[in-house]
N, C-alpha and C. Protein backbone atom coordinates (compact mmCIF):
# COMPACT_ATOMS: atom_id res chain seq x y z
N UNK A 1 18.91 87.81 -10.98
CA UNK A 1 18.93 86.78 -9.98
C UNK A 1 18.16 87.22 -8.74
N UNK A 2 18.46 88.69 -8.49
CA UNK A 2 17.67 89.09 -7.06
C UNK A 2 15.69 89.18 -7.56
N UNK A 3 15.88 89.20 -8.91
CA UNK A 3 14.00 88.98 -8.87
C UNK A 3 13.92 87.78 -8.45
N UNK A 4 14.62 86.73 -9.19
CA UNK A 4 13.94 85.42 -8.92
C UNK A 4 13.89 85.09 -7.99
N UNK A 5 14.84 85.46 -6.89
CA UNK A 5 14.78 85.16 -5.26
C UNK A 5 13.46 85.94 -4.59
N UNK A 6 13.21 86.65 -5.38
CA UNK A 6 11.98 87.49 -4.32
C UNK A 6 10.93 86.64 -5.23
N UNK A 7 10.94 86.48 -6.35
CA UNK A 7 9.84 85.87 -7.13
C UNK A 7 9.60 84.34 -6.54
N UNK A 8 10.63 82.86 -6.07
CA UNK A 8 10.34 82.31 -5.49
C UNK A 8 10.00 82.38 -3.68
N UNK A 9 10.63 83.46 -3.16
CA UNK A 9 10.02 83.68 -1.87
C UNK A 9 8.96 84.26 -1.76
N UNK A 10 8.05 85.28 -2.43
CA UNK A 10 6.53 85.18 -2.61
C UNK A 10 6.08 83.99 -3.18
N UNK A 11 6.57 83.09 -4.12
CA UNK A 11 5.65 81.78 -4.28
C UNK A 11 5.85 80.90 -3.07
N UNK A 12 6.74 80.42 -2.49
CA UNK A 12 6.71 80.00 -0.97
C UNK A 12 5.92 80.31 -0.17
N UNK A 13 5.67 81.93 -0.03
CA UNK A 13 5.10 82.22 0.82
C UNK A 13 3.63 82.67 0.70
N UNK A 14 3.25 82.40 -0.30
CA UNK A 14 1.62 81.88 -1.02
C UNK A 14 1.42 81.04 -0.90
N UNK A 15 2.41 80.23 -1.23
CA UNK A 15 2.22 78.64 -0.94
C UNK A 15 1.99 77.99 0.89
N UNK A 16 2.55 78.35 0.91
CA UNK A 16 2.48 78.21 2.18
C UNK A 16 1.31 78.52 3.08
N UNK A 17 0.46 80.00 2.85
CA UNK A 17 -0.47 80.94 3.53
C UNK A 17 -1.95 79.86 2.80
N UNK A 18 -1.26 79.64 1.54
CA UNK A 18 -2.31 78.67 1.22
C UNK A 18 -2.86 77.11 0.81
N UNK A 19 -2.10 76.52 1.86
CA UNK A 19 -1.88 75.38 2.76
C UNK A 19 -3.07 74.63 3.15
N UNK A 20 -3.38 75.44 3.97
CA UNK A 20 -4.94 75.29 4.92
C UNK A 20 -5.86 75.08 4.24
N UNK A 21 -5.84 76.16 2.81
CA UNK A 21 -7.23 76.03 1.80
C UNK A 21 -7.18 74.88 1.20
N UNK A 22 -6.22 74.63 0.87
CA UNK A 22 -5.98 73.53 0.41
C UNK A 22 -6.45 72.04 0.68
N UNK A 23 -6.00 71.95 1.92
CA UNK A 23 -6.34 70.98 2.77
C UNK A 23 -7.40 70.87 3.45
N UNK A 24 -8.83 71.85 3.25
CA UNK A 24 -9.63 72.11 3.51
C UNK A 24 -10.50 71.27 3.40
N UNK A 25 -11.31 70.00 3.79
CA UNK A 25 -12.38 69.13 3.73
C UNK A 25 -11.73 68.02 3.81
N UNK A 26 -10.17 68.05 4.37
CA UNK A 26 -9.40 66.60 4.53
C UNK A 26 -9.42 66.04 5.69
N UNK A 27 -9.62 64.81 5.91
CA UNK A 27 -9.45 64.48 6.77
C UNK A 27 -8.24 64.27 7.77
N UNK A 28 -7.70 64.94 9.02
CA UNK A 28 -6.67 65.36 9.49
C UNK A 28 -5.75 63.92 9.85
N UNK A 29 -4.71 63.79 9.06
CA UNK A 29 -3.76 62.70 9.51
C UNK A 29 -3.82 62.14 10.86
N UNK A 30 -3.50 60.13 10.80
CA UNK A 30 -4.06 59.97 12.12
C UNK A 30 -3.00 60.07 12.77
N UNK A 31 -0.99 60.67 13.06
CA UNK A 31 -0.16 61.12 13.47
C UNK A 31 0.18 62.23 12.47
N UNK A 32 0.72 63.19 13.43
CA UNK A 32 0.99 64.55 12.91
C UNK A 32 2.06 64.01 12.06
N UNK A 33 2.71 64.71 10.87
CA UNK A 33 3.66 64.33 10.39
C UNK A 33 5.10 64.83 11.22
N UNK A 34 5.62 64.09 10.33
CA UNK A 34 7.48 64.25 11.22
C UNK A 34 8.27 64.78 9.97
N UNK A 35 8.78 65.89 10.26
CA UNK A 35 9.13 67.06 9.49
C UNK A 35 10.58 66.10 9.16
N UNK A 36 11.10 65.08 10.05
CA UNK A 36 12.65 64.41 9.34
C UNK A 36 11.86 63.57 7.88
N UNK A 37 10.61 62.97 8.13
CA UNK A 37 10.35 62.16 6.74
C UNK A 37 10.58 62.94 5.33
N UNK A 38 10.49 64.55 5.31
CA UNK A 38 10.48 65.31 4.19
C UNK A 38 12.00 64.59 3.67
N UNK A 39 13.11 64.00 4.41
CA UNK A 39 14.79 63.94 3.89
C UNK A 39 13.72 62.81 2.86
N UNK A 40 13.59 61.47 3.44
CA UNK A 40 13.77 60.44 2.95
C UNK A 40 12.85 60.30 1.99
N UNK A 41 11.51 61.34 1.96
CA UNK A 41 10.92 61.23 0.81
C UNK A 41 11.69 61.57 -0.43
N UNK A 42 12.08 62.67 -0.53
CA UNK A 42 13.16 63.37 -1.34
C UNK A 42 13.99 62.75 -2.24
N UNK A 43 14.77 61.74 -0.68
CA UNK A 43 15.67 61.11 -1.42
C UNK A 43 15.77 60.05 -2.40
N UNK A 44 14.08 59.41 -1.86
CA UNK A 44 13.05 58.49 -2.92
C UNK A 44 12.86 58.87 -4.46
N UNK A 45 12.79 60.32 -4.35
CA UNK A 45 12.51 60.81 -5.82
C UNK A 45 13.56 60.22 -6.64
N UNK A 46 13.14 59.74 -7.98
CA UNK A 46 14.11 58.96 -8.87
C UNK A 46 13.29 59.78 -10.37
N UNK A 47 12.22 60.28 -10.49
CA UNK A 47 11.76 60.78 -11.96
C UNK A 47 12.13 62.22 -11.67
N UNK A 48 11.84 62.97 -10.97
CA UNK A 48 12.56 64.38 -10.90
C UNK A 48 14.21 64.97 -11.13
N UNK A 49 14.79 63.73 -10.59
CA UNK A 49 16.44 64.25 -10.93
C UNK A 49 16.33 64.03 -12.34
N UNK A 50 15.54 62.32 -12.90
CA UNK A 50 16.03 62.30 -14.79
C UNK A 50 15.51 63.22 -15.24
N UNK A 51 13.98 64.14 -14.69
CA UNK A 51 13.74 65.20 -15.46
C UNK A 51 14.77 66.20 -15.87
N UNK A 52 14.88 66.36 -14.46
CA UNK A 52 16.11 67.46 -14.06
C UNK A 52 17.37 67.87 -15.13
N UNK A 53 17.93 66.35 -15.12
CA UNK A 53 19.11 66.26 -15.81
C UNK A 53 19.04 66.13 -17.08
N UNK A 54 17.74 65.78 -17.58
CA UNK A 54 17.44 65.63 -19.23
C UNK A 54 16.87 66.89 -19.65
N UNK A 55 16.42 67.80 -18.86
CA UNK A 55 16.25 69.35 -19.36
C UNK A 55 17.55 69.97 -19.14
N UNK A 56 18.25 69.80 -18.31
CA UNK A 56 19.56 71.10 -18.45
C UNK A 56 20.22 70.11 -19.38
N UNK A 57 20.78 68.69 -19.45
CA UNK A 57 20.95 68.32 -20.49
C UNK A 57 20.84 68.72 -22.21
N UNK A 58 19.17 68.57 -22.47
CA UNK A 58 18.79 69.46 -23.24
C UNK A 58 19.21 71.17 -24.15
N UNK A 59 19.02 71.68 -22.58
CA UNK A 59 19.69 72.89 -22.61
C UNK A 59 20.93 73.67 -22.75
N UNK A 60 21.63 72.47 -22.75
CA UNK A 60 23.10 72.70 -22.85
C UNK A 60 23.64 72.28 -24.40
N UNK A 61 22.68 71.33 -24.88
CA UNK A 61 22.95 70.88 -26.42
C UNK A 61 22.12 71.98 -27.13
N UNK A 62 20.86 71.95 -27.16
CA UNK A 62 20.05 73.15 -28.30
C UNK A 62 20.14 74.63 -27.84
N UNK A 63 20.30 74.70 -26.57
CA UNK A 63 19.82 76.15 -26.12
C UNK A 63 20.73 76.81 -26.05
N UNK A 64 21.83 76.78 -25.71
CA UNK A 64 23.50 76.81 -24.92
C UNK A 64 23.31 77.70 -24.20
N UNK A 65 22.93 76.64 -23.01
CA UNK A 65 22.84 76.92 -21.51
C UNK A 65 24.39 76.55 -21.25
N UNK A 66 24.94 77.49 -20.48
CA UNK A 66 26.32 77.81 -19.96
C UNK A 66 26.72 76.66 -18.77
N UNK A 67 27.68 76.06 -18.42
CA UNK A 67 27.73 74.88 -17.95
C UNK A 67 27.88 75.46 -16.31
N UNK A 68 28.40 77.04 -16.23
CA UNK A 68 27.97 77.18 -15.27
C UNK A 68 26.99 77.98 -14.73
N UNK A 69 26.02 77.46 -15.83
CA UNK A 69 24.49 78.14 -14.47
C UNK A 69 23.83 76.71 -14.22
N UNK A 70 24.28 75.42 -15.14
CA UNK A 70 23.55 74.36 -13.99
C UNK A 70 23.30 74.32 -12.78
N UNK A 71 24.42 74.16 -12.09
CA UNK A 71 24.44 74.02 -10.95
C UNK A 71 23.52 74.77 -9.96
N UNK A 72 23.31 76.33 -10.68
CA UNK A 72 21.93 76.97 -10.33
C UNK A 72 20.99 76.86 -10.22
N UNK A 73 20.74 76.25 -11.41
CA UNK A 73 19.23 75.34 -11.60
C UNK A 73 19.13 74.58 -11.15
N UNK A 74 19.84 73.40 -10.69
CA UNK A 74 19.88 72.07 -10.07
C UNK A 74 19.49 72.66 -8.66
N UNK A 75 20.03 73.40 -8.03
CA UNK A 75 19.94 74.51 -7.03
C UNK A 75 18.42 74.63 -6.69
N UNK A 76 17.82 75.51 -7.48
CA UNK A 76 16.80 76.82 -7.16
C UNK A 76 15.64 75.52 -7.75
N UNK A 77 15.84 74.41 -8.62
CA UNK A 77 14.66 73.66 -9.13
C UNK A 77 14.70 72.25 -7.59
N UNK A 78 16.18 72.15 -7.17
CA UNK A 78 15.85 71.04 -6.27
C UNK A 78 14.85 71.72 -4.85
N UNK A 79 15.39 73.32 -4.58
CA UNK A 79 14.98 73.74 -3.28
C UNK A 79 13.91 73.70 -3.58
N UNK A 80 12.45 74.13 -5.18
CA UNK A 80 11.71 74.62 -4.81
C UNK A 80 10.74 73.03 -5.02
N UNK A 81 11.35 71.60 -5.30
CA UNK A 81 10.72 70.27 -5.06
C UNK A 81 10.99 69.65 -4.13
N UNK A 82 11.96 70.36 -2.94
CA UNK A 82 12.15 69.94 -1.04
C UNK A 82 10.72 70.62 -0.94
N UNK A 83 10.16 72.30 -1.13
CA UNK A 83 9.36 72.63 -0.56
C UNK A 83 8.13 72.14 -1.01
N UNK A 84 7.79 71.58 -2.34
CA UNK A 84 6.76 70.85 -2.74
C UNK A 84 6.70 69.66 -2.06
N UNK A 85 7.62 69.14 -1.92
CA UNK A 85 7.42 67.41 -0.85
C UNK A 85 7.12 67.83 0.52
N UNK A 86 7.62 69.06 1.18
CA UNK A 86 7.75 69.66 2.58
C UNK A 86 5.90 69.82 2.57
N UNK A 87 5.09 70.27 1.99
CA UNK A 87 3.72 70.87 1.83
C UNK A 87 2.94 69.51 1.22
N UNK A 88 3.14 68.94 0.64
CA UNK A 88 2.47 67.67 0.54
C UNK A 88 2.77 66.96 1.46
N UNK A 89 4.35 66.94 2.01
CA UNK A 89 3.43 65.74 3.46
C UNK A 89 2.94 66.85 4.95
N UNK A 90 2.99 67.56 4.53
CA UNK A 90 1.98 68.79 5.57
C UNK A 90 0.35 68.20 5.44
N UNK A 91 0.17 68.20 4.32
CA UNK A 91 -1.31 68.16 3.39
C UNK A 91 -1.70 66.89 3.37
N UNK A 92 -0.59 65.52 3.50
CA UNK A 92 -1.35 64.38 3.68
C UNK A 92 -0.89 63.92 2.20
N UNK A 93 -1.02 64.67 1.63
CA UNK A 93 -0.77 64.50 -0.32
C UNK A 93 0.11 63.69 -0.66
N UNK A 94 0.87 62.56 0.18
CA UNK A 94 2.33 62.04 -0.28
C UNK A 94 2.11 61.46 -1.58
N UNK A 95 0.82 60.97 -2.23
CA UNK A 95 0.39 59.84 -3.28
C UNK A 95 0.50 60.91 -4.78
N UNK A 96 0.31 62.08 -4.47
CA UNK A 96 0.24 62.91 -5.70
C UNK A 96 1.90 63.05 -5.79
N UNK A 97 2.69 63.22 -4.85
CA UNK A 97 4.19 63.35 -4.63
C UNK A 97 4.81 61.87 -5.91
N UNK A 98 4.28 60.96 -5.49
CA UNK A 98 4.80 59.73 -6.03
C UNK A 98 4.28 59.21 -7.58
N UNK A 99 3.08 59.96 -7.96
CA UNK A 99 2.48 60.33 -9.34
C UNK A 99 3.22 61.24 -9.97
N UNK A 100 3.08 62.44 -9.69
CA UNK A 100 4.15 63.26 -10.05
C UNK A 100 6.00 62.89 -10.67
N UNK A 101 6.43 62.64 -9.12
CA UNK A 101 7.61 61.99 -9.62
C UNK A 101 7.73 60.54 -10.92
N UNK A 102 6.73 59.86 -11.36
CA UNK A 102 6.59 58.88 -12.13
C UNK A 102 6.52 59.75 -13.60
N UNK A 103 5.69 60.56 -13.40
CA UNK A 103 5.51 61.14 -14.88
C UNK A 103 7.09 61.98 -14.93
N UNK A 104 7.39 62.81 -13.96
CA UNK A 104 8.37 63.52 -14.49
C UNK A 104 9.82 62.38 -14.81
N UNK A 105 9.49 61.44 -14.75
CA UNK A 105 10.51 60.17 -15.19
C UNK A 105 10.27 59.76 -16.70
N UNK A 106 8.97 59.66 -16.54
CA UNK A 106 8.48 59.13 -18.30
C UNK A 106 8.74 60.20 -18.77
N UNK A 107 8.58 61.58 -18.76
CA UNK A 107 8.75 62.86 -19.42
C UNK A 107 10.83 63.19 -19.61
N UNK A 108 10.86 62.90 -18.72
CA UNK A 108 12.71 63.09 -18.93
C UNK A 108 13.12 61.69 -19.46
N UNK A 109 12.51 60.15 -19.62
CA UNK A 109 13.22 59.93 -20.66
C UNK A 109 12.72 60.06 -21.67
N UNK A 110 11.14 60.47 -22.29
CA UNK A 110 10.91 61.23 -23.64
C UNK A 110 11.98 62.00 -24.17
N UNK A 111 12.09 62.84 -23.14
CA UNK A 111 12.93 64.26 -23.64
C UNK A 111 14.56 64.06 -24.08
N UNK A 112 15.19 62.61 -23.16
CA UNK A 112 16.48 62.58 -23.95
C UNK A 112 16.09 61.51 -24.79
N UNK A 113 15.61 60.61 -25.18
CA UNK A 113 15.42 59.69 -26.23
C UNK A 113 14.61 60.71 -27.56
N UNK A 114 13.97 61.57 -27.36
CA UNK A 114 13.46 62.61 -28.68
C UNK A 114 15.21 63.82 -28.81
N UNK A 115 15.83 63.94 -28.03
CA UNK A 115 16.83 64.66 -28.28
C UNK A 115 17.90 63.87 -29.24
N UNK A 116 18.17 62.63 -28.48
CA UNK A 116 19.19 61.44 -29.05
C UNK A 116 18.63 61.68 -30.25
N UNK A 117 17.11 61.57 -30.69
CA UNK A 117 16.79 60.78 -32.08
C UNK A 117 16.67 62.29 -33.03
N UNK A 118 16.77 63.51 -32.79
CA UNK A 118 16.85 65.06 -33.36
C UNK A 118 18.59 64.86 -33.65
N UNK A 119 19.15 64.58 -32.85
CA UNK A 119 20.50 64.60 -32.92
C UNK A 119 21.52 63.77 -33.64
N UNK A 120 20.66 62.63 -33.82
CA UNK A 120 21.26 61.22 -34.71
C UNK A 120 20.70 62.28 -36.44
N UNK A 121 19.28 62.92 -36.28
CA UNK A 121 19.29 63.00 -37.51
C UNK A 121 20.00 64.41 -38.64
N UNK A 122 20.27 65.04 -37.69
CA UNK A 122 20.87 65.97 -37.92
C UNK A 122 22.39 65.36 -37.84
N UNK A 123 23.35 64.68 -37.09
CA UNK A 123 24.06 64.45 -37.48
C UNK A 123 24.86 63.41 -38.97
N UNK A 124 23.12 62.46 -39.13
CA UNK A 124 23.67 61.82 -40.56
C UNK A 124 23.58 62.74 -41.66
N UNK A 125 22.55 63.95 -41.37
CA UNK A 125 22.70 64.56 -42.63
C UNK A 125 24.26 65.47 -43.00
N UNK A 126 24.71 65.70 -41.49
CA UNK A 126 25.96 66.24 -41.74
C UNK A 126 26.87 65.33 -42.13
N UNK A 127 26.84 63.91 -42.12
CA UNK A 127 28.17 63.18 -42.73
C UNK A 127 27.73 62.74 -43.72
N UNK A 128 26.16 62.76 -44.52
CA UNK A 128 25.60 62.87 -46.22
C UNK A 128 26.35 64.07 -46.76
N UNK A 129 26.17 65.01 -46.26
CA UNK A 129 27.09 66.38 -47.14
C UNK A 129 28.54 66.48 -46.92
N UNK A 130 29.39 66.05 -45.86
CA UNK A 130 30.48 65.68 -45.97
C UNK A 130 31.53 64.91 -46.93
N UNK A 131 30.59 63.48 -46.87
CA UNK A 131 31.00 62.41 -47.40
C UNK A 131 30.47 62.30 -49.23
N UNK A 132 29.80 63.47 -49.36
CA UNK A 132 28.92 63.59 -50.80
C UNK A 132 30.24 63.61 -51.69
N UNK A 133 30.06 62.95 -53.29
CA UNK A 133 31.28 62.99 -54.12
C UNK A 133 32.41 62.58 -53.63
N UNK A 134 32.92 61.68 -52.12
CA UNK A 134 33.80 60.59 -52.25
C UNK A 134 33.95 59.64 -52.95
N UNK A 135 34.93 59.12 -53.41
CA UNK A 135 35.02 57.74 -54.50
C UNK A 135 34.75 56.81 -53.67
N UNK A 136 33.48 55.86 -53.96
CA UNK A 136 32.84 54.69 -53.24
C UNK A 136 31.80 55.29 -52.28
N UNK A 137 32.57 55.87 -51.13
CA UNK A 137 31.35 56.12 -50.19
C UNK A 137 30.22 56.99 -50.54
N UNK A 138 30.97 57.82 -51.21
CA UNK A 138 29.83 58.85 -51.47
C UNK A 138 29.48 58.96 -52.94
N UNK A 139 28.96 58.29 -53.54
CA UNK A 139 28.97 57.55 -54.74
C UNK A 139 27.21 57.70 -54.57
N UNK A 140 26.48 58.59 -55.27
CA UNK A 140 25.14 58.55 -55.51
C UNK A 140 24.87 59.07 -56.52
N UNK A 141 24.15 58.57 -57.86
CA UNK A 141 23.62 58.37 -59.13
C UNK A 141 22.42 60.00 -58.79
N UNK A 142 21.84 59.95 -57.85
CA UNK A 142 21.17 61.23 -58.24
C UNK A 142 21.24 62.47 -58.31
N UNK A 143 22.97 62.54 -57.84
CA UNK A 143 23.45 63.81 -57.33
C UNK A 143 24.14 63.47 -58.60
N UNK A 144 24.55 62.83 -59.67
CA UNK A 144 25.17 62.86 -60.69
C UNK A 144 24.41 63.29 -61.67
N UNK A 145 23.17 62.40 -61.65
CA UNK A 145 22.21 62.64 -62.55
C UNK A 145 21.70 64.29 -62.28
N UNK A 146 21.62 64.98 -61.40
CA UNK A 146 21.15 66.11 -61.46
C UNK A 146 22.20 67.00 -61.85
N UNK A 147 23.59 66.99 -61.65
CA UNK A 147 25.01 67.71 -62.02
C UNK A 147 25.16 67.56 -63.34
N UNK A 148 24.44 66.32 -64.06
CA UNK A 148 24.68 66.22 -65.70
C UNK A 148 23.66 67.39 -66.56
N UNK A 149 22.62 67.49 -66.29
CA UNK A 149 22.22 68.35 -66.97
C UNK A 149 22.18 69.65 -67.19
């Protein structure tokens, strides 16, 4: 845990030092920005939380991610998309902010609608081998036909 804290406070602080380059051939906003707009952009985001929640989601069904290191992640992934919105409206960039957040919406509901549909199919095959050789339900001619010979 103590790397990743030094590992995101050198990316902050790259990020940050390299700001300027960034913004280099832009034309300088016609009011400085107002460091309170970073809340309400934030709170605009609507494709980053479904990302959010459809990867630890994810992660908690295939990976078994522990229910308590979410809250970590929700943590250390929300602080380090305050400081991505904090540097885009530094940079003027709010339009890539609002692209961004769109895809990471289409991408988190890919990710739980491809999970739902991994999960539906793996679970009928578990109630095919369950239910196999019940009288009526599980009543299939090719699993007979192959047991006869």
């Amino acid at each position: 845990m103590k790397k990743f804290l030094i590992l995101l406070f050198v990316l902050v602080l790259a990020l940050t030092i390299a700001t300027p380059v960034f913004a280099q051939g832009t034309e300088p906003p016609a009011t400085p920005p107002n460091i309170n707009d970073i809340f309400g952009i934030f709170a605009a985001l609507i494709g980053f939380p479904a990302f959010l929640a459809a990867c630890i989601n994810i992660g908690k069904t295939w990976f078994g991610l522990k229910d308590s290191l979410a809250p970590q992640l929700v943590l250390w992934a929300t602080l380090v998309a305050f400081v991505g919105c904090g540097i885009a409206l530094f940079m003027g960039k709010l339009d890539v902010v609002q692209v961004i957040d769109i895809q990471l919406g289409y991408v988190g509901a890919f990710l739980l609608t491809f999970s739902a549909f991994v999960t539906e199919l793996g679970l009928a095959k578990f109630w095919h081998f369950v239910l196999r050789g019940t009288p009526l339900i599980g009543k299939s001619y090719t699993w007979d036909a192959k047991n006869l010979k």
